[in-house]
Protein backbone atom coordinates (compact mmCIF):
# COMPACT_ATOMS: atom_id res chain seq x y z
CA UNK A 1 129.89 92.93 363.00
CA UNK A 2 129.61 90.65 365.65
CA UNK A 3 127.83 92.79 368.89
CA UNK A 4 127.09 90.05 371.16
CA UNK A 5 128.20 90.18 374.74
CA UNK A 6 130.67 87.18 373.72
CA UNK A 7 132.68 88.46 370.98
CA UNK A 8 135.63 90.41 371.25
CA UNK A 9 136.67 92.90 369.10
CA UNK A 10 139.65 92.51 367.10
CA UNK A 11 141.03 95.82 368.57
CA UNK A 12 141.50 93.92 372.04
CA UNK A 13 143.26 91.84 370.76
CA UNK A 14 145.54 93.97 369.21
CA UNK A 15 145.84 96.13 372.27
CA UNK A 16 147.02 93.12 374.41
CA UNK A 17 149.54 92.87 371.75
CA UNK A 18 150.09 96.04 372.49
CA UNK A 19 150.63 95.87 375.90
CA UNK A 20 152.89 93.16 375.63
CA UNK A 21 155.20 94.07 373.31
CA UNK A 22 157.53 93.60 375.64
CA UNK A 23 157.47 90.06 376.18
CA UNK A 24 156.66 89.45 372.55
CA UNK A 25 160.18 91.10 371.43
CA UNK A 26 161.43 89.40 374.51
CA UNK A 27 160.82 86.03 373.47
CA UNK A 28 161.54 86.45 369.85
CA UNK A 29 165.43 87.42 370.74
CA UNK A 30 165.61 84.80 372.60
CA UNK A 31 164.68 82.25 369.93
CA UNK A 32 166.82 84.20 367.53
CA UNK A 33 170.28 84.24 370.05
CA UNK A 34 168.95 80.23 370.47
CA UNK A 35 169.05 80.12 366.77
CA UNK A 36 172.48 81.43 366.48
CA UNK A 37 173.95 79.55 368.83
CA UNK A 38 172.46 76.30 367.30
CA UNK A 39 174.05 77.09 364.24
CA UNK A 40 177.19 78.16 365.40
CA UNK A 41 177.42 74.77 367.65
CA UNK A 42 176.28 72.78 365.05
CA UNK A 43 179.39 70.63 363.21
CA UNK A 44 179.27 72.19 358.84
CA UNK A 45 178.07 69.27 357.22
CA UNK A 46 177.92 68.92 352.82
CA UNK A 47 175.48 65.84 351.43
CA UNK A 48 176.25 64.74 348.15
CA UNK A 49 173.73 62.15 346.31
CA UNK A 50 174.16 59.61 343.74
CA UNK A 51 171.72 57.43 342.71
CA UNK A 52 172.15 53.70 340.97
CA UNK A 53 169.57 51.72 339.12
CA UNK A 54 168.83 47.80 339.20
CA UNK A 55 168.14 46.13 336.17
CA UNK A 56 166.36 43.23 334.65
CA UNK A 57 168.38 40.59 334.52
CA UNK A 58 165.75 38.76 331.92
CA UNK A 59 167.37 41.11 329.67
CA UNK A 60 170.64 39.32 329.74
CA UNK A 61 169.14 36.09 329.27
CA UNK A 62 167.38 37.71 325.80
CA UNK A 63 170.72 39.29 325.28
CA UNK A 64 172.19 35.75 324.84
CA UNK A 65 168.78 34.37 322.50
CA UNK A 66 166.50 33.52 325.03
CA UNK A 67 163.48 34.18 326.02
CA UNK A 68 162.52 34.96 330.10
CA UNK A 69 160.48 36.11 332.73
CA UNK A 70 162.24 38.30 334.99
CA UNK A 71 162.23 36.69 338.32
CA UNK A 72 161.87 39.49 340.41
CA UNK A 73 161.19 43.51 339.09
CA UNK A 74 163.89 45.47 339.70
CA UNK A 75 161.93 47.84 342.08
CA UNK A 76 162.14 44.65 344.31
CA UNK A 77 165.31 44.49 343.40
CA UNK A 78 166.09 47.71 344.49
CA UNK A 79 164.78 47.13 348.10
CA UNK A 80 165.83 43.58 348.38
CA UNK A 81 169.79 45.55 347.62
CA UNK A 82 169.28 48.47 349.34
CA UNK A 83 171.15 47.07 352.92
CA UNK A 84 173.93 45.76 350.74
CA UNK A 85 174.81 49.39 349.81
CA UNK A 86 175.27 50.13 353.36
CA UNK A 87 176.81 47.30 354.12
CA UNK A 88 179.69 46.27 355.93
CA UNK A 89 181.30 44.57 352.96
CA UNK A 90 181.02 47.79 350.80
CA UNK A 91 181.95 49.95 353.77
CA UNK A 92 185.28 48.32 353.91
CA UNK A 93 186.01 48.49 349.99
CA UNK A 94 184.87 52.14 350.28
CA UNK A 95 187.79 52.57 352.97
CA UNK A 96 190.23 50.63 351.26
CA UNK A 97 189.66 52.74 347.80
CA UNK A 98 189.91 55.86 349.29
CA UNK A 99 192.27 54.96 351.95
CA UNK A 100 190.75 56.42 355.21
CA UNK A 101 191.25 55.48 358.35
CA UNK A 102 188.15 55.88 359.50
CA UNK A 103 186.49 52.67 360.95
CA UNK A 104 183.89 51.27 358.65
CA UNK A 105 181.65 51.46 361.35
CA UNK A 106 181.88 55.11 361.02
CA UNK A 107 180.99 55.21 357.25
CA UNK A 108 178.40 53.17 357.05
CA UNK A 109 176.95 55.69 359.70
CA UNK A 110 177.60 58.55 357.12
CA UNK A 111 175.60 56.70 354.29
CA UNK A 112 171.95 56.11 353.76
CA UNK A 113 170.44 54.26 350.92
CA UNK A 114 166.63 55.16 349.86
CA UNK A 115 164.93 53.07 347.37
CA UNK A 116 162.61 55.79 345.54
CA UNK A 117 159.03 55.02 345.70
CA UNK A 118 157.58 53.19 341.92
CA UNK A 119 161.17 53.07 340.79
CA UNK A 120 163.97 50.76 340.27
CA UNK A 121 166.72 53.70 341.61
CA UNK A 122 168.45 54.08 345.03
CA UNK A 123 169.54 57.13 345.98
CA UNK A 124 172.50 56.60 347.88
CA UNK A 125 173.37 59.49 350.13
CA UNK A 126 176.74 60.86 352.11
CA UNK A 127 177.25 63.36 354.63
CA UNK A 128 180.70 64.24 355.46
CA UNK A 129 182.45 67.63 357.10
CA UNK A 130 183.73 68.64 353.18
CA UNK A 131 182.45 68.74 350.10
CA UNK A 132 184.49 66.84 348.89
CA UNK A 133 184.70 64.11 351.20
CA UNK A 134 180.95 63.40 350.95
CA UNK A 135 181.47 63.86 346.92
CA UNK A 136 183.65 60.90 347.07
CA UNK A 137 181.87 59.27 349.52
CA UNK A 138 178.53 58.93 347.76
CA UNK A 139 180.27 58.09 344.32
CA UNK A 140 182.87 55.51 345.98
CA UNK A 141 179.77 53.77 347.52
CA UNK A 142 177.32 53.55 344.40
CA UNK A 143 180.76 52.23 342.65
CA UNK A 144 181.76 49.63 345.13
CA UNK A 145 178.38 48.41 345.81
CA UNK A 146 177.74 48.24 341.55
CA UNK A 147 180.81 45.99 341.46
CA UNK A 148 180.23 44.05 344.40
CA UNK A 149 176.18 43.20 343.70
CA UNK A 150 177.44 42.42 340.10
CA UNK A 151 180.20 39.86 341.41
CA UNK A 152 178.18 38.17 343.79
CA UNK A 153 175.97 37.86 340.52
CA UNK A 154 178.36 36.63 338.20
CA UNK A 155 179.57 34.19 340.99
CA UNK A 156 176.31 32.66 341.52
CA UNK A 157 176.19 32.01 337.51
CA UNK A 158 179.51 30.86 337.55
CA UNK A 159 178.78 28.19 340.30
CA UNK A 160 175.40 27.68 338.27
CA UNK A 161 177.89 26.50 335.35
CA UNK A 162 179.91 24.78 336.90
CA UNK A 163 177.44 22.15 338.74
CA UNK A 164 175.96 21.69 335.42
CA UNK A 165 179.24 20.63 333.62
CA UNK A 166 179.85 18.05 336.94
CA UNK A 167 176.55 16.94 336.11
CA UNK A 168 177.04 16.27 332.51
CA UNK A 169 180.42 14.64 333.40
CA UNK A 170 178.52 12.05 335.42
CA UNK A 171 176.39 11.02 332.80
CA UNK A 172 179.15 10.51 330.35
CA UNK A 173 178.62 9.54 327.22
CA UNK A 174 176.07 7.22 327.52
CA UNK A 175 173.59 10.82 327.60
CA UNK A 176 171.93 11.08 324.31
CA UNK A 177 173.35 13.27 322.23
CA UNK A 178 169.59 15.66 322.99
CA UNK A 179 170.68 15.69 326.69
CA UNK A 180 174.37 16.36 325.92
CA UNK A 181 173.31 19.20 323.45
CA UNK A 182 170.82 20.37 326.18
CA UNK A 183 173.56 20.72 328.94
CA UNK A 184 175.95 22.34 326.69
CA UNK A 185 173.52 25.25 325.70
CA UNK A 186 173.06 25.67 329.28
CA UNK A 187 176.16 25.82 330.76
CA UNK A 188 176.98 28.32 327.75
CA UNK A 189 174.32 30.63 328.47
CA UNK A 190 175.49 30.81 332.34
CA UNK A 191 178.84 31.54 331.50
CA UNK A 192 177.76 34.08 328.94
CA UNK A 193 175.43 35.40 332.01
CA UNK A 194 178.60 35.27 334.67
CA UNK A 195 180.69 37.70 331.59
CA UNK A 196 177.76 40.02 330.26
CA UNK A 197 175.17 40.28 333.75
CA UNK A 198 175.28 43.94 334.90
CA UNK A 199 172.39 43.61 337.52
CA UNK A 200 173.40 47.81 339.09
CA UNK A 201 174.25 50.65 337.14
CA UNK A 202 175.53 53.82 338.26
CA UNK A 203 172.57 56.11 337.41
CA UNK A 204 173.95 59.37 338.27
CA UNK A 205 177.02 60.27 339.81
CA UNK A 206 177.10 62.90 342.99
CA UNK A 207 178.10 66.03 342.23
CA UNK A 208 180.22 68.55 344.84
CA UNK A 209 177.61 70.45 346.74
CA UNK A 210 178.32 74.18 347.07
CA UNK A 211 177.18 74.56 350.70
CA UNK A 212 176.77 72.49 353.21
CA UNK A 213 173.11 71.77 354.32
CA UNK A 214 173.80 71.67 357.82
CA UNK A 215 173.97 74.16 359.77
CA UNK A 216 171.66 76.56 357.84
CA UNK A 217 171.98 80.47 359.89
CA UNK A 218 169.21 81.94 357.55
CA UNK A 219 166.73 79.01 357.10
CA UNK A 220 167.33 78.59 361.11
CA UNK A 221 166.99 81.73 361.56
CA UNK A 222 163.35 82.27 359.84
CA UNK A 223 162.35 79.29 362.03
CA UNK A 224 162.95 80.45 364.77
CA UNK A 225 161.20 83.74 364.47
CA UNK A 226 158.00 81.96 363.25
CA UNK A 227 158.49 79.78 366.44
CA UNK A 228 159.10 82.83 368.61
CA UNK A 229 156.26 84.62 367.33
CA UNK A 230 154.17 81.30 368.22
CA UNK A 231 155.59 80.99 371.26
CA UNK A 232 155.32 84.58 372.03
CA UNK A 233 151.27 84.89 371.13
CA UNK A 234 151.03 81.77 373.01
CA UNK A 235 152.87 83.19 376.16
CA UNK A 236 151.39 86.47 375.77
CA UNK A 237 147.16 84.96 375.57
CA UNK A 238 148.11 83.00 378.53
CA UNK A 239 149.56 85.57 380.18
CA UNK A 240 146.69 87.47 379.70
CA UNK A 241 144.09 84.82 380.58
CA UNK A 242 145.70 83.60 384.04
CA UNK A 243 146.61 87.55 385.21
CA UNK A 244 143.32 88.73 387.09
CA UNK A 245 144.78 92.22 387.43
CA UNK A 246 142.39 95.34 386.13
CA UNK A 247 144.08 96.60 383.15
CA UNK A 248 142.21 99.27 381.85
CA UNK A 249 139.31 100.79 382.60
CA UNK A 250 137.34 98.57 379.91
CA UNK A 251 137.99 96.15 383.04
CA UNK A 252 136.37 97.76 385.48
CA UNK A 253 133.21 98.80 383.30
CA UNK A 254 132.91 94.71 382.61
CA UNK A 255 133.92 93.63 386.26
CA UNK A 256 131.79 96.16 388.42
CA UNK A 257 128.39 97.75 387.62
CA UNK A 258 129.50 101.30 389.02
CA UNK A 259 130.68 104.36 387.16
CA UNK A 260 134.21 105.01 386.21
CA UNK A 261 134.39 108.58 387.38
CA UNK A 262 137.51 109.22 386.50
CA UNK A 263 141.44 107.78 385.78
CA UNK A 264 144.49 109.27 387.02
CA UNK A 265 147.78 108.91 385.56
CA UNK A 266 150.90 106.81 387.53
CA UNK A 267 152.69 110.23 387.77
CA UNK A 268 150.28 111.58 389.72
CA UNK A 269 150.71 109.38 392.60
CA UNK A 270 152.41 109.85 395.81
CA UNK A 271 152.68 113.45 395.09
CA UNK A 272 151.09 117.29 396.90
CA UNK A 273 149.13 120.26 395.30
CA UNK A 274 152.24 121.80 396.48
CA UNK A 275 156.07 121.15 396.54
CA UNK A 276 155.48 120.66 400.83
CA UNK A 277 156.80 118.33 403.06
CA UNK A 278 159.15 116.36 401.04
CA UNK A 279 156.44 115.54 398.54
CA UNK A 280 156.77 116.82 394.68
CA UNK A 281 154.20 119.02 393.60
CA UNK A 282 152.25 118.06 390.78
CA UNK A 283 151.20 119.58 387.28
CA UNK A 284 148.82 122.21 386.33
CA UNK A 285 148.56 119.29 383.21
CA UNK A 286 148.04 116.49 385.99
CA UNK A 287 145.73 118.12 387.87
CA UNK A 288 143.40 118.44 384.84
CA UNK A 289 142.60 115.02 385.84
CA UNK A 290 141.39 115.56 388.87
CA UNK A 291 139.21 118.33 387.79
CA UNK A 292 137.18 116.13 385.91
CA UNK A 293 137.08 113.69 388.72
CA UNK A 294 135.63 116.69 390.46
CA UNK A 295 132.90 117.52 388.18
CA UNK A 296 131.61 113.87 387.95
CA UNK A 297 131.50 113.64 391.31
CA UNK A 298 129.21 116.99 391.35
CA UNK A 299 126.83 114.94 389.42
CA UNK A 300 127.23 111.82 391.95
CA UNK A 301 126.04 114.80 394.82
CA UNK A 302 123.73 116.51 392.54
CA UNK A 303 120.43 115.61 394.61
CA UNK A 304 122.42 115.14 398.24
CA UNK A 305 122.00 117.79 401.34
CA UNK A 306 125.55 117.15 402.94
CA UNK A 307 128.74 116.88 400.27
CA UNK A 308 130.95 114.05 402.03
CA UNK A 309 133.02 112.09 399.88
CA UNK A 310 134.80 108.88 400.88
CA UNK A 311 137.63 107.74 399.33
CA UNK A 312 138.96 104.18 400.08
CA UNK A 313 140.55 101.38 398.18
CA UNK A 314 140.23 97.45 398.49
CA UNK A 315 143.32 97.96 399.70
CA UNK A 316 146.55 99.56 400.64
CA UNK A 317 148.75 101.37 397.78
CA UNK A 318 146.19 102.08 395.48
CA UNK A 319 146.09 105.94 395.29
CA UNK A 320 143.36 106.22 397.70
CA UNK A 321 144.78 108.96 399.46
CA UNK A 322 146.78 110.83 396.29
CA UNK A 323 142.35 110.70 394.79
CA UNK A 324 141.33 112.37 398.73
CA UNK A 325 144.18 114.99 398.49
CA UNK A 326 143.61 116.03 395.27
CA UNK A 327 140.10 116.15 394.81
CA UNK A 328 139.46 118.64 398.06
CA UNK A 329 142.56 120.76 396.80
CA UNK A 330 140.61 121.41 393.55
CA UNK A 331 137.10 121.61 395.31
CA UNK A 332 139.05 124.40 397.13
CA UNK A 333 140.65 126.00 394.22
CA UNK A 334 137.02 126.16 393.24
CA UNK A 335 135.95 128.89 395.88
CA UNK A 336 134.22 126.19 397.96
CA UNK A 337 134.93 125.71 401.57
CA UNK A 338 136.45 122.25 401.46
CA UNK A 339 138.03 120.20 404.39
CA UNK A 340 139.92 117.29 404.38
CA UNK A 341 139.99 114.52 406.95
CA UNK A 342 142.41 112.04 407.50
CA UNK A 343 140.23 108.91 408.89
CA UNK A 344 142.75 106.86 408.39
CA UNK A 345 143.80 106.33 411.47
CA UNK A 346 146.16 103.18 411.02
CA UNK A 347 148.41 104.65 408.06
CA UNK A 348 147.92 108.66 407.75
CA UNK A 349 148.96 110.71 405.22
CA UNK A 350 147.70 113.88 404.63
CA UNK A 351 150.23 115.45 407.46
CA UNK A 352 152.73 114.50 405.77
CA UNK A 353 151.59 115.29 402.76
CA UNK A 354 150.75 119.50 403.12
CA UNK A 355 153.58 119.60 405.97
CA UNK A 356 151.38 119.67 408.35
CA UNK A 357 151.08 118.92 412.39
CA UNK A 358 150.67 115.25 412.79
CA UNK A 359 149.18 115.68 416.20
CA UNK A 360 146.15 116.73 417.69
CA UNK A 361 144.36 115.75 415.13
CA UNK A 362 140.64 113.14 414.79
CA UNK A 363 141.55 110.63 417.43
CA UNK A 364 142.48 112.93 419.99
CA UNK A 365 139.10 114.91 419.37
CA UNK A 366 137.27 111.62 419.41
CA UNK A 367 138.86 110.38 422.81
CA UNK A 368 137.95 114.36 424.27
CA UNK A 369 141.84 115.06 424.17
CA UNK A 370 141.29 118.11 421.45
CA UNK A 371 138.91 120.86 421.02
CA UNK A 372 137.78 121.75 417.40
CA UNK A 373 139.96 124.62 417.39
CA UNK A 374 143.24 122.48 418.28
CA UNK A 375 142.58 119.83 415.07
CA UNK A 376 142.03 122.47 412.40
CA UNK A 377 145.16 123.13 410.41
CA UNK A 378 144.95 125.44 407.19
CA UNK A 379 147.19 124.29 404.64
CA UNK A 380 150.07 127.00 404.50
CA UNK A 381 150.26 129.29 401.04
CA UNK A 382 146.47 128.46 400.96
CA UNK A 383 145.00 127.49 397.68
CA UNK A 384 144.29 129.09 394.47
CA UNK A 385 140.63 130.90 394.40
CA UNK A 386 139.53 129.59 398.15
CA UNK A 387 141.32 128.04 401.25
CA UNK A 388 141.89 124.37 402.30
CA UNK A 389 141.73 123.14 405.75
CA UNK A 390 142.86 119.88 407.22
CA UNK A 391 142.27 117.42 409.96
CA UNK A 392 145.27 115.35 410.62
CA UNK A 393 144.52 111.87 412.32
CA UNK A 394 146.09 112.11 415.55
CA UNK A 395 148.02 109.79 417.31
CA UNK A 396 148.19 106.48 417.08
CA UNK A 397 145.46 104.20 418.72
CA UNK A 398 144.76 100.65 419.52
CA UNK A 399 141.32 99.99 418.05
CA UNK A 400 140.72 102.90 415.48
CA UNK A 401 136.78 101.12 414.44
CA UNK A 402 135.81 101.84 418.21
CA UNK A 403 136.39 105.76 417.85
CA UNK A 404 134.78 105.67 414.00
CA UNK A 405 131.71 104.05 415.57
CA UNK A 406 131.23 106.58 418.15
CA UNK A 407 128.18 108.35 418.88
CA UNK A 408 131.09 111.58 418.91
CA UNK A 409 131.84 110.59 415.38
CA UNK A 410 128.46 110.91 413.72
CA UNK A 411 128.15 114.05 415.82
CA UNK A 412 131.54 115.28 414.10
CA UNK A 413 130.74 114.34 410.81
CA UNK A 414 127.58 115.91 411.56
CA UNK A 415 128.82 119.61 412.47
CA UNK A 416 131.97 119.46 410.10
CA UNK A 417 128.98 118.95 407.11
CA UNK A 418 126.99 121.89 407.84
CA UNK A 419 130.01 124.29 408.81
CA UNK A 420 131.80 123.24 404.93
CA UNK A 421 130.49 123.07 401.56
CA UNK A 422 132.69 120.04 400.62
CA UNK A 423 133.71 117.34 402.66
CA UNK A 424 136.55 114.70 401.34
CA UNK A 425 137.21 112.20 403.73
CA UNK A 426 140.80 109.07 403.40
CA UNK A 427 139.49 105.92 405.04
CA UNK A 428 141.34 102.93 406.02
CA UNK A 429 141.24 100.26 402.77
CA UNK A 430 137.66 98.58 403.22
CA UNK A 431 139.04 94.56 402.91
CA UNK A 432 142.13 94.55 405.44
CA UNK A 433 140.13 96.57 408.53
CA UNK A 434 136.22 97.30 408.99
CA UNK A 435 137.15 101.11 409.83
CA UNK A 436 135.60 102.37 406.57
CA UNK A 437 132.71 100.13 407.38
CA UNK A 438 132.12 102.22 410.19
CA UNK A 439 132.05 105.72 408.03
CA UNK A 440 130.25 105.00 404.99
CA UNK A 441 127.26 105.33 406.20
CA UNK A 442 128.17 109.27 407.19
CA UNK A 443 128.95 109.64 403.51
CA UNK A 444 126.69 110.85 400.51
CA UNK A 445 128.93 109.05 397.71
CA UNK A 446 131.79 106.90 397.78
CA UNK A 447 134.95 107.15 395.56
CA UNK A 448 136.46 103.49 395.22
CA UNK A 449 139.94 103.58 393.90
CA UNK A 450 141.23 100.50 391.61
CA UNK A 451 144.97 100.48 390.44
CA UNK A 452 145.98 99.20 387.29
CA UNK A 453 148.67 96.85 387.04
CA UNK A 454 147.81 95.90 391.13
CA UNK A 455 144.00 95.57 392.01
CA UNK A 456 142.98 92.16 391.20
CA UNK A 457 139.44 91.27 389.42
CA UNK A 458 138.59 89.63 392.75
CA UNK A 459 139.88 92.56 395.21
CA UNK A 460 138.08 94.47 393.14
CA UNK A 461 134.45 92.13 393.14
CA UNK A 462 134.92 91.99 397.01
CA UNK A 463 135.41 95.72 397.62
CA UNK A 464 132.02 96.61 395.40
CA UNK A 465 130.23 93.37 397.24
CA UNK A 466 131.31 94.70 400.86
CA UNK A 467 129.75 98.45 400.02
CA UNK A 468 126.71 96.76 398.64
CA UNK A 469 126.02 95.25 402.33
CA UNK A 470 126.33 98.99 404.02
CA UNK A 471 123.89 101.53 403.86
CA UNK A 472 123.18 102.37 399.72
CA UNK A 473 124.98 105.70 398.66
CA UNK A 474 126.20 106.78 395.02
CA UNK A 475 129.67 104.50 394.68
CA UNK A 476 131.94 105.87 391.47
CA UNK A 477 135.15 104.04 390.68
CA UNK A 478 138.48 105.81 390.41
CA UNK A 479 141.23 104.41 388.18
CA UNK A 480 144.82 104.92 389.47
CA UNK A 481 148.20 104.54 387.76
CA UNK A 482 146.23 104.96 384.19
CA UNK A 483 148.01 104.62 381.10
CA UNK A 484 148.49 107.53 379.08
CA UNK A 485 146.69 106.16 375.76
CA UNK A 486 142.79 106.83 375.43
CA UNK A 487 142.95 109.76 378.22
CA UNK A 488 141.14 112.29 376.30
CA UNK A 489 141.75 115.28 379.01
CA UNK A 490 145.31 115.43 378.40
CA UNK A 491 145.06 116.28 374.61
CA UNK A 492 142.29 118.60 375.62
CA UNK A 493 144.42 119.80 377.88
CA UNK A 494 147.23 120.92 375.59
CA UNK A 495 144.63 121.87 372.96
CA UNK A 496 143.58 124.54 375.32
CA UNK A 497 146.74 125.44 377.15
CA UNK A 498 147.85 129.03 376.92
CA UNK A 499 150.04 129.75 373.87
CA UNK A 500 153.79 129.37 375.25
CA UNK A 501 152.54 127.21 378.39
């Protein structure tokens, strides 16, 4: 198998298919509805065929004891007559034999004469709304056109005759009796020509078609689902070559040289350890998740003196803040002594979030407003195995990156590290503000969160190239809104769940 960095596995392929099964399916009904409603649009039309055959008109002449060349073959023949079947003049016969009232015009629109390739045979072909119109119409045209190619022949042998006799006439008798003889034999064989020449023959006569060959429901039907499946792997492989969104976390790993520390599923977003202000609470099943997150992370700090986590996002909506909330509430459920600080100052959450006091909170420390006592908020119930506290962000302020570059910040990050064993700490998103620019540097790792479906390729690039400009600290990337397939915790986590969980 093919390992180079170029090739592409055939299971990528077949997950994109996957993926977009939607629009596949999508685009196949609609070429099948298309499909039906072409057929049932489409006028029923029967074709009925009969073919006719041009002779060698030599024949006739050997016929009556002598000896020819033909003049022409009769596969020239056959295309030199082939506009005469369509003709006008046979058009009109046509309409007179059958007596229609449609124009002429009109029939010779329904007809189409094809000389067959090597051959001396027309076929001569008829498309009408019956079967039986378009039988009739295909035999009344090889008929008409058979007697109408074969009187124009006998009339030209005829007049042939004819001059010869008014030539004979002139020479009287003073013609040797050779000449005279000569003339006679002559004239003879052109009148025998004019009663025995049969230069068309009806070949084989159309037969009443069963069904009409237009419109066809099944054969329309298959063609259109081989063109919708075309259309729909064409659709889909563009889709999937213009859209610069992250997908999965094969993405990421080929986009960013950090390491995916964890992925966390769409349900998990927006929502609270516990069912507290207005927020759901989440799964012992979801939170699984998380506790993996957790543990890599433990690994990112294994070697660092002060346990502060960032969390940010390229930007907003990404799960940045669901990642911050979740990851100190297990730290805490751990036994560790784990605060939380909401550093985003511009669009906080965590308040909200645990039901919490939304003021004092960091910028009222940081402007000298707040004592340490007045920002520290417990979240109520507590958590399972050790105790969470909170710092809420305060009020509102004009320039948030002033305060987060303050010599009082550094001091604060400072004390809150050596009074806690864990520190999580929701930033601002790094490319809309420079806040988180300002607090990275405080931090021992950073958690960068991606969402599927949302974070672009190039959001994405940016976010990893503006951390690589700060200060260097471990950087682990966070997918949000996951997909459930290829998440190995949750069928671990069932595997291991209590029997009647």
């Amino acid at each position: 198998m093919d390992e180079s960095p170029n090739s592409v596995p055939l299971r990528e392929y077949l997950d994109v298919l996957r993926r977009q099964r939607a629009l596949i399916i999508g685009i196949v009904i609609v070429a099948l509805v298309a499909s039906v409603v072409f057929s049932l649009t489409r006028q029923v039309t029967y074709t009925a065929v009969a073919k006719v055959g041009f002779n060698d008109q030599s024949q006739d002449l050997q016929a009556l004891g002598t000896p020819a060349a033909p003049a022409a073959t009769p596969e020239k023949a056959a295309a030199a007559q082939a506009t005469t079947i369509t003709g006008a003049e046979v058009a009109e016969r046509v309409r007179a034999k059958l007596r229609l009232t449609t124009p002429a015009s009109e029939l010779q629109s329904k007809i189409q004469a094809v000389v067959e390739p090597a051959s001396n045979l027309v076929d001569i072909t008829a498309e009408a709304g019956t079967a039986q119109l378009a039988t009739d119409l295909a035999n009344a045209f090889a008929a008409e056109s058979r007697d109408l190619i074969a009187q124009q022949t006998s009339a030209r042998y005829t007049a042939a005759a004819r001059d010869l006799q008014r030539t004979a006439a002139r020479l009287g008798d003073g013609a040797d009796a050779v000449t005279q003889a000569t003339y006679l034999q002559q004239i003879t064989r052109l009148q025998g020509l004019a009663r025995l020449a049969r230069p068309v023959d009806v070949v084989e006569a159309a037969e009443r078609p069963d069904s009409p060959t237009s419109p066809r429901p099944v054969r329309n039907g298959v063609l259109a689902l081989v063109l919708g499946l075309v259309l729909a792997l064409v659709a889909v492989f563009l889709r999937q070559a213009l859209d610069r969104r992250i997908r999965d976390v094969a993405d990421v790993r080929g986009l960013v040289d950090r390491p995916v520390l964890g992925t966390i599923k769409g349900d998990a977003l927006g929502k609270s350890p516990s069912a507290t202000g207005g927020k759901e609470a989440l799964s012992d099943e979801h939170l699984e998740a998380f506790r993996i997150l957790r543990t890599n992370v433990g690994f990112q700090l294994a070697d660092a003196r002060a346990q502060v986590v960032v969390v940010t996002s390229p930007l907003p909506e990404e799960g940045k803040s669901t990642v911050s909330t979740f990851l100190a509430h297990v730290e805490a459920a751990s036994g560790r002594r784990t605060l939380l600080v909401d550093c985003d100052l511009r669009r906080p959450t965590v308040a909200s979030r645990f039901g919490l006091q939304a003021e004092p909170g960091l910028s009222d420390y940081l402007q000298g407003l707040a004592e340490p006592e007045d920002i520290i908020q417990t979240v109520p119930g507590g958590a399972q195995g050790g105790e969470l506290v909170c710092i809420a962000a305060g009020r509102s302020v004009p320039d948030p990156a002033v305060l987060l570059a303050s010599e009082r910040f550094r001091t604060f990050v400072a004390e809150v590290s050596a009074a806690y064993d864990y520190v999580v700490i929701d930033t601002p998103p790094l490319l809309p503000v420079g806040d988180t620019l300002e607090i990275v540097p405080h931090a021992a790792a950073v958690l960068l969160c991606l969402r599927r479906g949302q974070t672009t390729r190039d959001q994405a690039a940016a976010a990893v190239e503006v951390l690589g400009r700060l200060p260097d600290r471990p950087t682990g990337i966070v997918l949000t809104d996951a997909r459930d397939e290829g998440f190995a915790y949750y069928a671990y986590s069932h595997a291991y769940a209590p029997a009647g969980a």
